[in-house]
Protein backbone atom coordinates (compact mmCIF):
# COMPACT_ATOMS: atom_id res chain seq x y z
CA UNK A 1 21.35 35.81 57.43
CA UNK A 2 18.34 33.41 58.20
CA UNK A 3 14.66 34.45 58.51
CA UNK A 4 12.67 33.04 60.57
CA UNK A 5 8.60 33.78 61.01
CA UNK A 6 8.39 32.00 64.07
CA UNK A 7 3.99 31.58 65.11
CA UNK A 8 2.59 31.32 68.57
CA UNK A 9 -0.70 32.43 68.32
CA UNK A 10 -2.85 31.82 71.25
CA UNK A 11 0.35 32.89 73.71
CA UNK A 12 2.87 35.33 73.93
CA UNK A 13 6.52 34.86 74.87
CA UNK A 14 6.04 38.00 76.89
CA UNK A 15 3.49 37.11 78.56
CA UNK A 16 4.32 35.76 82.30
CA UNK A 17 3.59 32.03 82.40
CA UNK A 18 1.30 30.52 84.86
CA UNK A 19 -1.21 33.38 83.98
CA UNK A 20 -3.95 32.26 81.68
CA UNK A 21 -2.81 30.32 78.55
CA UNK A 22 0.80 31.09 79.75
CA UNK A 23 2.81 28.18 80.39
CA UNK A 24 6.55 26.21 79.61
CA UNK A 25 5.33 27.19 75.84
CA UNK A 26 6.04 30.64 76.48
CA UNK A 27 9.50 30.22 78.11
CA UNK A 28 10.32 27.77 75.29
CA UNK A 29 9.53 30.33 72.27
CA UNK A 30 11.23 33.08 74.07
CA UNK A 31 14.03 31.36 74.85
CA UNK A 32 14.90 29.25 71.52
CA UNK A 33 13.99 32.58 69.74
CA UNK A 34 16.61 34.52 72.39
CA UNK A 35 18.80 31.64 71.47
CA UNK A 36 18.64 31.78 67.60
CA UNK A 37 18.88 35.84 68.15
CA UNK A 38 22.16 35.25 69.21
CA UNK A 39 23.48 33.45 66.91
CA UNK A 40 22.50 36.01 63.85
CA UNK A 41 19.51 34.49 62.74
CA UNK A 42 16.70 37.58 62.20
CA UNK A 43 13.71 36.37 64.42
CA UNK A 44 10.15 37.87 63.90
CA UNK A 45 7.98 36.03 66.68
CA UNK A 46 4.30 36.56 65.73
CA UNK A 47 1.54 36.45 68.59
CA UNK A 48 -2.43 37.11 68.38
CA UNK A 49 -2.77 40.90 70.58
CA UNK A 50 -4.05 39.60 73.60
CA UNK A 51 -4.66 43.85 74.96
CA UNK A 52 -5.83 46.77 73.32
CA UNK A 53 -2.52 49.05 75.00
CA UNK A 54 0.23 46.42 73.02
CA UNK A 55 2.13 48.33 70.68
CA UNK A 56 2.10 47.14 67.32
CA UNK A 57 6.38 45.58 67.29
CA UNK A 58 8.29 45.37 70.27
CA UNK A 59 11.66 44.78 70.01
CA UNK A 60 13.35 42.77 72.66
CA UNK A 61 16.49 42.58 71.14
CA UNK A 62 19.05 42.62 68.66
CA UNK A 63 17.54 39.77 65.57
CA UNK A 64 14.59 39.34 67.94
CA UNK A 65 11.14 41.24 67.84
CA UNK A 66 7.83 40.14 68.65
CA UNK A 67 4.69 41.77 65.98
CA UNK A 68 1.25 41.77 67.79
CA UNK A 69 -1.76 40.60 65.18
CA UNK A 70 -5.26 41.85 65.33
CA UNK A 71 -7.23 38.78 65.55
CA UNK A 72 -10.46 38.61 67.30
CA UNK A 73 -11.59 40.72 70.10
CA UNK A 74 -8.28 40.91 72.98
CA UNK A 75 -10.23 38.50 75.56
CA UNK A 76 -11.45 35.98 73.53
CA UNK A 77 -10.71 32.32 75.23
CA UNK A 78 -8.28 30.00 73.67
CA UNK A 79 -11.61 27.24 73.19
CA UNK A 80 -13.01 29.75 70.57
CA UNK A 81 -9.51 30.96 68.44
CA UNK A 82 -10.02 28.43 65.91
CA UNK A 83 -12.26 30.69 64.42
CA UNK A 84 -9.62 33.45 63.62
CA UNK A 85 -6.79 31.48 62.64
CA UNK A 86 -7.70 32.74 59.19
CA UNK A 87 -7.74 36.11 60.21
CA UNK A 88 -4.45 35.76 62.17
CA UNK A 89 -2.72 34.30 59.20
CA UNK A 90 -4.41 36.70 56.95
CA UNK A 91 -2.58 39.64 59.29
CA UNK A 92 0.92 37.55 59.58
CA UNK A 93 1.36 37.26 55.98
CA UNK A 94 0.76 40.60 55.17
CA UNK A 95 3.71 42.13 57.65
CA UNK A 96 5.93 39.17 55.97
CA UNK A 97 4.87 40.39 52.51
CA UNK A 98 5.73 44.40 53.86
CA UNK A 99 9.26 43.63 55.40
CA UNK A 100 10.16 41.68 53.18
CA UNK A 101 9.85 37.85 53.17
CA UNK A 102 11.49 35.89 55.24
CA UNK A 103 13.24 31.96 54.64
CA UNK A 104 11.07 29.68 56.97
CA UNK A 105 8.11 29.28 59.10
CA UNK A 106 7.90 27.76 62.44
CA UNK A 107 4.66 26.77 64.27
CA UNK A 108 3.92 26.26 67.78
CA UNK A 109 1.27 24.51 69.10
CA UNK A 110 -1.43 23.10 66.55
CA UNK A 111 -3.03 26.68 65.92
CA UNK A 112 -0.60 28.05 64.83
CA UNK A 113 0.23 24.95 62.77
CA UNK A 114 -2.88 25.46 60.94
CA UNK A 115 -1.75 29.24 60.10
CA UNK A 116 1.75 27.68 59.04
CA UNK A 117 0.61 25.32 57.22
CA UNK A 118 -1.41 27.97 55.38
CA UNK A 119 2.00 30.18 54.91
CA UNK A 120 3.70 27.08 53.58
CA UNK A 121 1.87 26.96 50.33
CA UNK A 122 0.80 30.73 50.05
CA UNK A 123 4.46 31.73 50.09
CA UNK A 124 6.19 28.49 49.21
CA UNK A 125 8.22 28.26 52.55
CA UNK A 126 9.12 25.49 55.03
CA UNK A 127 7.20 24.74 57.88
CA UNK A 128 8.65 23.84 60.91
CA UNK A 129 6.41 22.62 63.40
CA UNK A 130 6.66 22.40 67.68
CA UNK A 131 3.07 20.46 68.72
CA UNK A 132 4.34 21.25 72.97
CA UNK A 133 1.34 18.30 73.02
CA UNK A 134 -0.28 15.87 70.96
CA UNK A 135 -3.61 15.55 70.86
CA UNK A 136 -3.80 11.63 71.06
CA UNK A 137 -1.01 11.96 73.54
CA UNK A 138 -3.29 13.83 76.03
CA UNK A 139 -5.94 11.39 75.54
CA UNK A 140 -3.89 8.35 76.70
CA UNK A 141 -3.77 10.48 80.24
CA UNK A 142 -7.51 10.87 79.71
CA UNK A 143 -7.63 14.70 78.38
CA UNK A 144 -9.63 13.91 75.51
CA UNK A 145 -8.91 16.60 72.84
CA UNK A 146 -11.67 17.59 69.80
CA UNK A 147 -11.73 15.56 66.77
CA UNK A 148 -11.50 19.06 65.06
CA UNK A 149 -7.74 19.27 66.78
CA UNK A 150 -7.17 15.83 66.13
CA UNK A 151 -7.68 16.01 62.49
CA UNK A 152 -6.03 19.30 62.39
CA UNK A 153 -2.67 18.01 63.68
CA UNK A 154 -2.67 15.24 61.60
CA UNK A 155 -2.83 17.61 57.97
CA UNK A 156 -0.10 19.73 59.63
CA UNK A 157 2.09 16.39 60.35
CA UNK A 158 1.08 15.22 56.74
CA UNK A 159 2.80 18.86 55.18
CA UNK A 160 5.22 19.93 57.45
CA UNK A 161 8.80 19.62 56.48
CA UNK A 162 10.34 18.70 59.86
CA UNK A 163 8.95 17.99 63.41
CA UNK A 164 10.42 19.30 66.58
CA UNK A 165 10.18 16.89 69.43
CA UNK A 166 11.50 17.40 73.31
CA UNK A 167 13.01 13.73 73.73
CA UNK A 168 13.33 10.50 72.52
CA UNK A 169 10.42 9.21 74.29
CA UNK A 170 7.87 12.03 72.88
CA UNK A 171 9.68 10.76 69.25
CA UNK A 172 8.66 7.12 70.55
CA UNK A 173 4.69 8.33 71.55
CA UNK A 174 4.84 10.43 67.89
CA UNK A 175 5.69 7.27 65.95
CA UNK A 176 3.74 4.80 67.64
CA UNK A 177 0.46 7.47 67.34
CA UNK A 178 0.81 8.87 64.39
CA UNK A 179 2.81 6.36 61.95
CA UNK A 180 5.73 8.08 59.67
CA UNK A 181 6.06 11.63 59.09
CA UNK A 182 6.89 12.71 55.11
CA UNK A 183 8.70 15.22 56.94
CA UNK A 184 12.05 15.07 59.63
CA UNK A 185 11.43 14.54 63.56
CA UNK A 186 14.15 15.93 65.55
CA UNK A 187 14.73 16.12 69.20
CA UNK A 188 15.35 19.32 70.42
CA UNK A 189 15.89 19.68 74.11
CA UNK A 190 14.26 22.78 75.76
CA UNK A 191 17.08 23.93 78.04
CA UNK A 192 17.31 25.92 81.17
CA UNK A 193 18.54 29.33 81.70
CA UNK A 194 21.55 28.31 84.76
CA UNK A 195 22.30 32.23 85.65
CA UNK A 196 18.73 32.01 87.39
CA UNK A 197 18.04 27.86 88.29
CA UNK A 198 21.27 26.54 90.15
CA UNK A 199 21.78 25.38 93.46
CA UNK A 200 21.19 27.96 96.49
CA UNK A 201 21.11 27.94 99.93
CA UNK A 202 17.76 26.96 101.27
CA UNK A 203 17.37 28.91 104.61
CA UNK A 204 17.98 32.37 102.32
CA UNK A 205 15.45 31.49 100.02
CA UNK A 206 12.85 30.35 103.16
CA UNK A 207 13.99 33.56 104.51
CA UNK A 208 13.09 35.24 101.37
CA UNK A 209 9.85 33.83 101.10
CA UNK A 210 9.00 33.99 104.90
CA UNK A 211 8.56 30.31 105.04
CA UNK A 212 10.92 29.50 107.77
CA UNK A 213 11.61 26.00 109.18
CA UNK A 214 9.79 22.71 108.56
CA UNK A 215 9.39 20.31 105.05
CA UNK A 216 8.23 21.85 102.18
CA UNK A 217 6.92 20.72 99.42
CA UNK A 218 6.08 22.63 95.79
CA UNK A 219 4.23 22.93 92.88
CA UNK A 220 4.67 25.12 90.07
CA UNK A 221 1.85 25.13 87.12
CA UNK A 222 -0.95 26.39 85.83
CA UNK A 223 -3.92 25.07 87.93
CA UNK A 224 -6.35 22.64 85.29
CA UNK A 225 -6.97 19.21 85.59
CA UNK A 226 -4.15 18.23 83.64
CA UNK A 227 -1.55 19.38 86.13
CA UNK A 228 -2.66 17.36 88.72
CA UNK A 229 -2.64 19.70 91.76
CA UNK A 230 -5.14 17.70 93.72
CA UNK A 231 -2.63 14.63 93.85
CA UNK A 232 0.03 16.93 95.51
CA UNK A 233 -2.55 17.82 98.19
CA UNK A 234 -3.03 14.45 98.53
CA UNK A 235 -0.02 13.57 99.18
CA UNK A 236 0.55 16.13 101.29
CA UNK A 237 -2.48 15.02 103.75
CA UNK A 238 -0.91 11.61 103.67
CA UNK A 239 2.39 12.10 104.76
CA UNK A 240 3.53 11.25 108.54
CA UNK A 241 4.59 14.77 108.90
CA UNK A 242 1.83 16.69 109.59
CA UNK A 243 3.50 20.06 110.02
CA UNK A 244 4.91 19.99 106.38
CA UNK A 245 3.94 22.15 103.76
CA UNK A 246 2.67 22.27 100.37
CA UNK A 247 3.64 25.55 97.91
CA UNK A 248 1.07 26.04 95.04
CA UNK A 249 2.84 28.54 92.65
CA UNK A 250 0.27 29.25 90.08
CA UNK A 251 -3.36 29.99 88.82
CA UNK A 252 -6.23 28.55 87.48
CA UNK A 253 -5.95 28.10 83.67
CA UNK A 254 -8.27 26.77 80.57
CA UNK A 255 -11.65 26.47 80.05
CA UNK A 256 -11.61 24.61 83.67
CA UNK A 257 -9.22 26.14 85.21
CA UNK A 258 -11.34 27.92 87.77
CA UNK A 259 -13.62 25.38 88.64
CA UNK A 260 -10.17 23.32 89.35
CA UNK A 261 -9.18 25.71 91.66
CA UNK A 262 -12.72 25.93 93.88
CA UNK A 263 -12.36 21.68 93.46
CA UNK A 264 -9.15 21.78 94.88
CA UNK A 265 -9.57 24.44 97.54
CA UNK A 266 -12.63 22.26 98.71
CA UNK A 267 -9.98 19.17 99.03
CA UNK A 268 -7.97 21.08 101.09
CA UNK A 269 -10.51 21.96 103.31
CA UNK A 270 -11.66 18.35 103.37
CA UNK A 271 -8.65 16.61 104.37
CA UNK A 272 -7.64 19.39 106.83
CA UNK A 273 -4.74 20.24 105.76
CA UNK A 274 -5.81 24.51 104.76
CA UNK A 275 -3.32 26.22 106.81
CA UNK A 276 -0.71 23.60 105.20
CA UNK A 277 -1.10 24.96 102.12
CA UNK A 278 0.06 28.14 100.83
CA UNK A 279 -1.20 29.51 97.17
CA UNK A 280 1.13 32.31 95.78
CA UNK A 281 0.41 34.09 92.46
CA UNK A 282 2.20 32.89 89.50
CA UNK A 283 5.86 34.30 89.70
CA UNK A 284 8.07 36.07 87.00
CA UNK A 285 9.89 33.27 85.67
CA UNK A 286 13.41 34.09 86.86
CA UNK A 287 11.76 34.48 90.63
CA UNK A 288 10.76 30.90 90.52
CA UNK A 289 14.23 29.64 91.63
CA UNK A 290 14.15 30.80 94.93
CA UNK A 291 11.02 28.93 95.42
CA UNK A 292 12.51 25.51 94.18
CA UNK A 293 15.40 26.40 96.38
CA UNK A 294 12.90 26.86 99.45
CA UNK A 295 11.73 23.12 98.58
CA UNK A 296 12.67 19.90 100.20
CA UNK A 297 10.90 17.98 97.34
CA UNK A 298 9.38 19.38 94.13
CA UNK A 299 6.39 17.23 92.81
CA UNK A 300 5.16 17.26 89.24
CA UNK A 301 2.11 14.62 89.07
CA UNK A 302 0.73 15.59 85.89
CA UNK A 303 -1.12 13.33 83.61
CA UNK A 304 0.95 14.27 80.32
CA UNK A 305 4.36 16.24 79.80
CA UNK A 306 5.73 16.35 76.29
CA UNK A 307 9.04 17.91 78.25
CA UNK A 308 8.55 18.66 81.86
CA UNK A 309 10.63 22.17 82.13
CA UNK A 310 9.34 22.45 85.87
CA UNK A 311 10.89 19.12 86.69
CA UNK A 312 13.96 20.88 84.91
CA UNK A 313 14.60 23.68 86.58
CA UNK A 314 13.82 22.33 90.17
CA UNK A 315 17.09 19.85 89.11
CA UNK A 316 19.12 22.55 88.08
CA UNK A 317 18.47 23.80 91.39
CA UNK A 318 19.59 20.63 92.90
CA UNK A 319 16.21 19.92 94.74
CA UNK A 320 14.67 16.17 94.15
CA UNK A 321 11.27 15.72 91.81
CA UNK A 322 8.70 13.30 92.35
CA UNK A 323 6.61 13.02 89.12
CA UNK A 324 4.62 10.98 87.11
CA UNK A 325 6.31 8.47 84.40
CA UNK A 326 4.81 9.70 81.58
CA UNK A 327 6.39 11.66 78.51
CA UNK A 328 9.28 13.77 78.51
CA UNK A 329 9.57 13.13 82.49
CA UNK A 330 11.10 9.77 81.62
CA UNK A 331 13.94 10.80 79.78
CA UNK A 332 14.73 13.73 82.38
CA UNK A 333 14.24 12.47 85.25
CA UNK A 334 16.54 9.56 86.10
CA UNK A 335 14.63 7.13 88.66
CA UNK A 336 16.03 6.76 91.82
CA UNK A 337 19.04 8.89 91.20
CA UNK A 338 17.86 12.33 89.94
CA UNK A 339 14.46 11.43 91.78
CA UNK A 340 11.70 9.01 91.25
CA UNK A 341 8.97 8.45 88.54
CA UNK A 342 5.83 6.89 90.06
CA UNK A 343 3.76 4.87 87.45
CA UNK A 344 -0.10 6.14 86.50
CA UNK A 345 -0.19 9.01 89.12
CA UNK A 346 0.09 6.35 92.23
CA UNK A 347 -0.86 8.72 95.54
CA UNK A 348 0.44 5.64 97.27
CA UNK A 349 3.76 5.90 95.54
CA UNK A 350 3.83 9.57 95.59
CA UNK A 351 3.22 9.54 99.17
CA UNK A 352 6.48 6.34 99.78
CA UNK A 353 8.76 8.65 97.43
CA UNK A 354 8.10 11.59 99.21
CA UNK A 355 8.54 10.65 102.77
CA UNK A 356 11.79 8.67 101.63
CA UNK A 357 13.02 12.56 100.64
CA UNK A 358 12.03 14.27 103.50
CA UNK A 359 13.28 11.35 106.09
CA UNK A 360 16.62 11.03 104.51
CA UNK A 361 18.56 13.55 104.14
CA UNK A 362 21.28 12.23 102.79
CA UNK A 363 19.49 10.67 100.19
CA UNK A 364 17.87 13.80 99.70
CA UNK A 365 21.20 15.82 99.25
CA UNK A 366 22.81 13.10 96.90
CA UNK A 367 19.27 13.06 94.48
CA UNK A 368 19.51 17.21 94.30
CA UNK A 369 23.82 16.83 93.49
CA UNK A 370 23.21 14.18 90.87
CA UNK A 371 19.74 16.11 89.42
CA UNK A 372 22.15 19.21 88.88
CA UNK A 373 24.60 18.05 87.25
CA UNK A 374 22.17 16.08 85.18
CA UNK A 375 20.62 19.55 84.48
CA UNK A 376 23.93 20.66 83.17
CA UNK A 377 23.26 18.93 79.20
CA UNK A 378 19.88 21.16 78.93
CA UNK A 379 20.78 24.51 77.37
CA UNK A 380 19.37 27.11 75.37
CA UNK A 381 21.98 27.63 73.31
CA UNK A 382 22.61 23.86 72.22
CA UNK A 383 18.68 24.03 71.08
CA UNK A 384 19.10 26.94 69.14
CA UNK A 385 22.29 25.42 67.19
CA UNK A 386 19.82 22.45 66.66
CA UNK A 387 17.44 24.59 65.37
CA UNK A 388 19.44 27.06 63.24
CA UNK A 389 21.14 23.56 62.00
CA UNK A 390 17.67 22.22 60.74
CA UNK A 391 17.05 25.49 59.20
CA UNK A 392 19.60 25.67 57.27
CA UNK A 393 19.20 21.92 56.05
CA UNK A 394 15.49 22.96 54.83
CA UNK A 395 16.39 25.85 52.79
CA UNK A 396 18.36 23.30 50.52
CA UNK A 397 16.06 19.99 50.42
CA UNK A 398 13.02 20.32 48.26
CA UNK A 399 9.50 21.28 50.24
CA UNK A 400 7.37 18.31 51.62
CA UNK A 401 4.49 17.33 49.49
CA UNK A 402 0.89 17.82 51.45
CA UNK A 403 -0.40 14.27 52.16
């Protein structure tokens, strides 16, 4: 049986994303681990304890348990863990040590790259390494990262013995940013769980939600710059309709998360559009379908997506995305059938796409069949057979040199 350590330090898979540092990350480690569980491979997920009442190992389920590490005081901000990436790696290789070793490592995000890449040589393992985002990446959208992360991401690239990567087109950024990796780069597809996102009956879901009649439009996300909430009110206040709506599902993350949220809640009240738009606290994830399935048009205008799992689940919903070309959005969203990609966050475009949706409905209905069925090639379980595939390759190939 396989052993994985798998590392997600500043975020836990239990957490509930769209709360703090809790995001797609969180549904992706969860669910490739859930994934890999199934198929017999022992799974120990380890996560910084982010509250003094977390017990010590909770097991989720059979193969599958997640081991909270004391490292720094429970509420520190994710802008200051650096420091105690020692200290986390320090208490993850001593439970590996006590129960017994385990075959490979695997990183997510460049933290915990930094403790993996630690592991690799203390106990002569693998390293398999998920980035979720590039440093350089985020800079071309204009989220300048540290030079610390920067150079930290490129020693982990220079050791690590294979690369995850969401799509071809994040493969394509990777190689034309960072040159050749000693290591392997593999796609792996995050999938999408389709016993909660499929295709529903939108009055139910209004009714659900007490929305009742009139367009809708939503966003799911953590509110930060990044995300690009502001451009969805925009387009809201633009559109010919003025009794549609706009659906924030989410709250104010990062370092400037807040002070997003007060910027954006001034917009609103700017542009008059404040009893348009309806904020709703971020959502257990499996709740989140019945919002998609409220919408008439889901918009995802952010300024980087390695993946874009929102965009995801809204097609396996069968509702229509409007999002920005950038990243993984390009490879899962096909333009002008599945929905439409609007080049460098255009509000003029996101505005001509939207009221396209919401005045045809026809066009509308044929977008959300063909986004579906589209939907229908991402699955959890054909990531986890990638993965568990890779493993095993590593554990016979000779260990990456450092560069």
């Amino acid at each position: 049986m396989q052993r994985v350590a798998v590392l997600s330090m500043h975020t836990s898979p239990l957490a509930q994303p769209g709360i703090g540092d809790g995001g797609g990350m969180n549904v992706y480690v969860r669910e490739l681990v859930s994934g890999l569980a199934s198929q017999g491979v022992e799974c120990t997920t380890y996560t910084r304890r982010w509250s003094d009442s977390l017990p010590d190992v909770v097991e989720v389920e059979p193969h599958h348990r997640v081991v909270h590490i004391d490292a720094g005081p429970t509420d520190m901000p994710k802008d200051e863990l650096l420091s105690v990436v020692d200290d986390f790696t320090d208490g993850v290789a001593w439970h590996i040590g006590r129960n017994g070793g385990t075959d490979l490592v695997h990183a997510n995000y460049w933290l915990s790259g930094l403790a993996g890449h630690r592991l690799k040589h203390e106990l002569n393992l693998p390293l398999v390494t998920t980035f979720h985002t590039f440093a350089r990446v985020k800079s071309l959208g204009g989220d300048v990262e540290s030079a610390v992360r920067d150079r930290a991401e490129t020693e982990v690239i220079g050791c690590a013995d294979a690369i995850f990567v969401s799509c071809t087109e994040e493969r394509s950024q990777f190689e034309s940013l960072y040159g050749a990796a000693p290591g392997r780069i593999e796609v792996l597809a995050p999938g999408v769980q389709r016993a909660f996102f499929s295709p529903g009956d939108r009055r139910g879901a209004r009714h659900a939600l007490g929305l009742g009649s009139g367009n809708i439009l939503l966003f799911v996300g953590r509110i930060q710059p990044l995300k690009g909430l502001d451009v969805a009110v925009r387009t809201l206040a633009a559109l010919s309709d003025t009794t549609a709506r706009l659906v924030v599902v989410g709250g104010a993350s990062g370092v400037e998360g807040t002070a997003e949220l007060l910027r954006v809640r001034e917009l609103i009240d700017s542009l008059g559009v404040t009893d348009r738009v309806l904020f709703y606290e971020p959502q257990p994830h499996h709740l989140l379908s019945t919002f998609y399935r409220a919408a008439d048009v889901v918009l995802v205008p952010s300024r980087s997506e390695s993946f874009g799992l929102v965009a995801l689940e809204a097609a396996a919903c069968g509702v229509p995305v409007v999002a920005t070309g950038v990243g993984g959005l390009l490879n899962l969203i096909e333009d002008g059938k599945t929905g439409f990609l609007v080049p460098g966050r255009d509000l003029g475009e996101f505005v001509r796409f939207t009221e396209r949706l919401l005045g045809d409905s026809l066009l509308s209905l044929s977008m959300g069949t063909a986004a579906a069925e589209r939907a229908k090639r991402y699955s959890w379980k054909a990531a986890a057979t990638t993965a568990r595939t890779l493993f095993t390759d590593l554990r016979a190939r000779d260990l990456v040199a450092c560069s």
